[in-house]
Protein backbone atom coordinates (compact mmCIF):
# COMPACT_ATOMS: atom_id res chain seq x y z
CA UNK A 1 -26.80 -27.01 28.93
CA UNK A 2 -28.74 -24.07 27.78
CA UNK A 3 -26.19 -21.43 28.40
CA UNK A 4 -23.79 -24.01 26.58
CA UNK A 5 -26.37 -24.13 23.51
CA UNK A 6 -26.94 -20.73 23.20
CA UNK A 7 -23.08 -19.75 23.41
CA UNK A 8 -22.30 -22.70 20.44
CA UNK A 9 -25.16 -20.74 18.59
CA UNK A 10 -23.78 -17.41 19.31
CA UNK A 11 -20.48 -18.08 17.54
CA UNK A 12 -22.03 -19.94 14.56
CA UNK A 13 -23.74 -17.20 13.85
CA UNK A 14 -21.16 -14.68 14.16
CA UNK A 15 -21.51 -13.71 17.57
CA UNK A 16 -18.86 -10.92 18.25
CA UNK A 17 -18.25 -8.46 20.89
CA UNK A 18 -20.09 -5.99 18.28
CA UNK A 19 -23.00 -7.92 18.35
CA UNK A 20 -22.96 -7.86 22.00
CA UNK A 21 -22.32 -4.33 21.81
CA UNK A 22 -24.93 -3.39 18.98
CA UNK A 23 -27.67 -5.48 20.39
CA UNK A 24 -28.00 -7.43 16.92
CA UNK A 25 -30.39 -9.61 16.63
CA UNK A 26 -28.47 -12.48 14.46
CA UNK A 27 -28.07 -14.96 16.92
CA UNK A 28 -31.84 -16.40 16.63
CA UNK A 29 -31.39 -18.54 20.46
CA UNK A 30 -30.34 -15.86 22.78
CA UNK A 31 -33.85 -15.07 22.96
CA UNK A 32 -34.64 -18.34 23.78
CA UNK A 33 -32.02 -18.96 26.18
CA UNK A 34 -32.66 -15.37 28.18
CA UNK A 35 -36.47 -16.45 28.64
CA UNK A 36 -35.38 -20.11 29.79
CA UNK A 37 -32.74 -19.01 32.13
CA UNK A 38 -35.53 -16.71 33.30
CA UNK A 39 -38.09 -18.88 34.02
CA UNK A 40 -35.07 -21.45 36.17
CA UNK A 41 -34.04 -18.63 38.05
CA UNK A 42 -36.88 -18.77 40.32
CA UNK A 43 -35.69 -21.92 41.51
CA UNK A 44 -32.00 -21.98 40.49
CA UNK A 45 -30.88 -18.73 41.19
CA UNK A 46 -27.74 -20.23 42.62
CA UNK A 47 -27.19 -22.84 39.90
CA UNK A 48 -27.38 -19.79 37.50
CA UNK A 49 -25.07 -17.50 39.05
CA UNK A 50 -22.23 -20.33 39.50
CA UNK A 51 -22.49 -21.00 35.93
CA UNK A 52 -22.21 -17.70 34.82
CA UNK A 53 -19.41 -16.95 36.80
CA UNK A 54 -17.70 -20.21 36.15
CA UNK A 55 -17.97 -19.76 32.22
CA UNK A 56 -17.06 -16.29 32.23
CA UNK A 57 -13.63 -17.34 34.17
CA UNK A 58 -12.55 -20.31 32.09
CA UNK A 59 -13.07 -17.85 29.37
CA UNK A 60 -10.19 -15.82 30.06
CA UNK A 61 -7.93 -18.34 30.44
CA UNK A 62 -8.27 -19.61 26.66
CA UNK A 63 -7.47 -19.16 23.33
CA UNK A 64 -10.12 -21.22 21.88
CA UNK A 65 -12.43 -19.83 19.81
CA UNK A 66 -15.85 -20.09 21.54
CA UNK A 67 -14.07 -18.98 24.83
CA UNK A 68 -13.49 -15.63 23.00
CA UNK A 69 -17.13 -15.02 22.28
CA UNK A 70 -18.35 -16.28 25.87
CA UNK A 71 -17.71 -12.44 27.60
CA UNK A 72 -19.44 -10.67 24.41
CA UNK A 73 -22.47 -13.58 25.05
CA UNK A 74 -22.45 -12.95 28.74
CA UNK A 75 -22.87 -9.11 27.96
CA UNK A 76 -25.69 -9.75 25.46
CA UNK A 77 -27.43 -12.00 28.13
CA UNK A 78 -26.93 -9.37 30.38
CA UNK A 79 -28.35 -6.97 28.02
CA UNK A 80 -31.39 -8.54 27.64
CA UNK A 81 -31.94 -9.71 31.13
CA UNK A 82 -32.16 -7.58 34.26
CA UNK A 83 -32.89 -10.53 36.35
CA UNK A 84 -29.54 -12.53 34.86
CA UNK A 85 -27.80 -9.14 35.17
CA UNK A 86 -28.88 -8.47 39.20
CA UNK A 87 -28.32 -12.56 39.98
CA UNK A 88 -24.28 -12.09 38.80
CA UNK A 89 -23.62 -8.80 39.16
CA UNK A 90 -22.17 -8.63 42.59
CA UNK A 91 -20.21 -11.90 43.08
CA UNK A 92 -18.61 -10.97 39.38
CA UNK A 93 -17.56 -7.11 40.85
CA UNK A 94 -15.53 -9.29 44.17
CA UNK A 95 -13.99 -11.35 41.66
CA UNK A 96 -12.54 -8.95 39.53
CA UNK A 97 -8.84 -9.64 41.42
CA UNK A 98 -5.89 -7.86 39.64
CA UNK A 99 -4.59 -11.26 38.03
CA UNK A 100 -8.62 -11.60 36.28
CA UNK A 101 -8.35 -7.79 35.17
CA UNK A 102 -5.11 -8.39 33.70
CA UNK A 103 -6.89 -11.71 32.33
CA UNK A 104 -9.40 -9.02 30.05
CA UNK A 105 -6.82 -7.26 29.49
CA UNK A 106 -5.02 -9.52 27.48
CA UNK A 107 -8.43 -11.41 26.45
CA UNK A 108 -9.28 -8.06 24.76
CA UNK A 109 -6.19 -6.54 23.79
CA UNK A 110 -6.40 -7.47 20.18
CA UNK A 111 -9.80 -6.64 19.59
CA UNK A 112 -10.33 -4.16 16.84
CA UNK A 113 -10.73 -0.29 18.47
CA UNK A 114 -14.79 0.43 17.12
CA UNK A 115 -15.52 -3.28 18.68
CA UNK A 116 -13.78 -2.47 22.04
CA UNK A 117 -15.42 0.75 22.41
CA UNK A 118 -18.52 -1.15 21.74
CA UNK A 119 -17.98 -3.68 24.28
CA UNK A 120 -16.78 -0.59 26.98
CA UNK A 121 -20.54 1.12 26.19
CA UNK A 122 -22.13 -2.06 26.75
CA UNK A 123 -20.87 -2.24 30.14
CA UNK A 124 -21.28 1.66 30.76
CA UNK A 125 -25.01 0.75 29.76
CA UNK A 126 -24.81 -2.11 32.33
CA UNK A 127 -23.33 -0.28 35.39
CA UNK A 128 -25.78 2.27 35.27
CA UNK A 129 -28.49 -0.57 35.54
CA UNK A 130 -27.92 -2.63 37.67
CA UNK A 131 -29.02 -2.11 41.08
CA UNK A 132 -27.91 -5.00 43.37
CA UNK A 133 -24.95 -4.16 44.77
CA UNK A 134 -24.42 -0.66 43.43
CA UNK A 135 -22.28 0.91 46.17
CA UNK A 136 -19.80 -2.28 46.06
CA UNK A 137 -19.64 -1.43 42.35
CA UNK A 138 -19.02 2.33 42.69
CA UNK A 139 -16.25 1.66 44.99
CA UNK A 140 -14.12 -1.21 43.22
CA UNK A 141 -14.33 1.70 40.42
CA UNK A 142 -12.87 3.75 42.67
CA UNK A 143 -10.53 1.72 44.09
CA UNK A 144 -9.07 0.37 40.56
CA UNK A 145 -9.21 3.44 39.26
């Protein structure tokens, strides 16, 4: 429920992959939901990480509007969480299959150039911090490069 609040507030207030990417501070929640999802993952690590994952998948496979802003969200979360970032960081790196790359691919094909150079520093900015599960990292960059 929260990460489904703070996404719905995310795209009313303009919530773009430049946002994500610029670390603007419009969307008033994400605060709120970073510090909420922080204090649960103590207990709900799990819980968290399935969600995540689960949101950031049925994301790709839309159209819809707030399925387009859910990857820039997840990055801004990520952004502004290390503990959010280290809890989903490996399982997302063994999901990233060939059909789910082709998936953001296409999910980010049309964005505008300056926004998808934004969104590619943002998870430059993100690989280099995040230390759980580094090495598996390193080498699916290696491999799908």
């Amino acid at each position: 429920r929260v990460l489904s609040c703070g996404l719905k507030d995310f795209c009313a207030h303009g919530g773009e992959a430049a946002a994500a990417a610029t670390g603007d501070k419009r969307v008033p929640k994400i605060a709120s939901v970073v510090g909420i999802l922080g204090h649960l993952a103590s207990r709900h690590a799990g819980s968290i990480k399935q969600e995540l994952l689960r949101m950031f998948h049925e994301s790709l496979g839309s159209g819809r509007e707030h399925h387009k802003a859910t990857v820039p969200f997840l990055l801004q979360l990520a952004l502004m969480s290390p503990t959010l970032l280290a809890t989903v960081s490996p399982e997302l790196v063994d999901s990233l299959k060939p059909p789910v790359l082709n998936q953001l691919h296409q999910h980010f094909s049309a964005m505008p150039r300056d926004e998808l150079d934004g969104v590619v520093g943002v998870v430059v900015h993100l690989l280099c911090h995040t230390s759980a599960g580094a090495l598996r990292t390193l080498r699916f960059l290696l491999a799908t490069a």
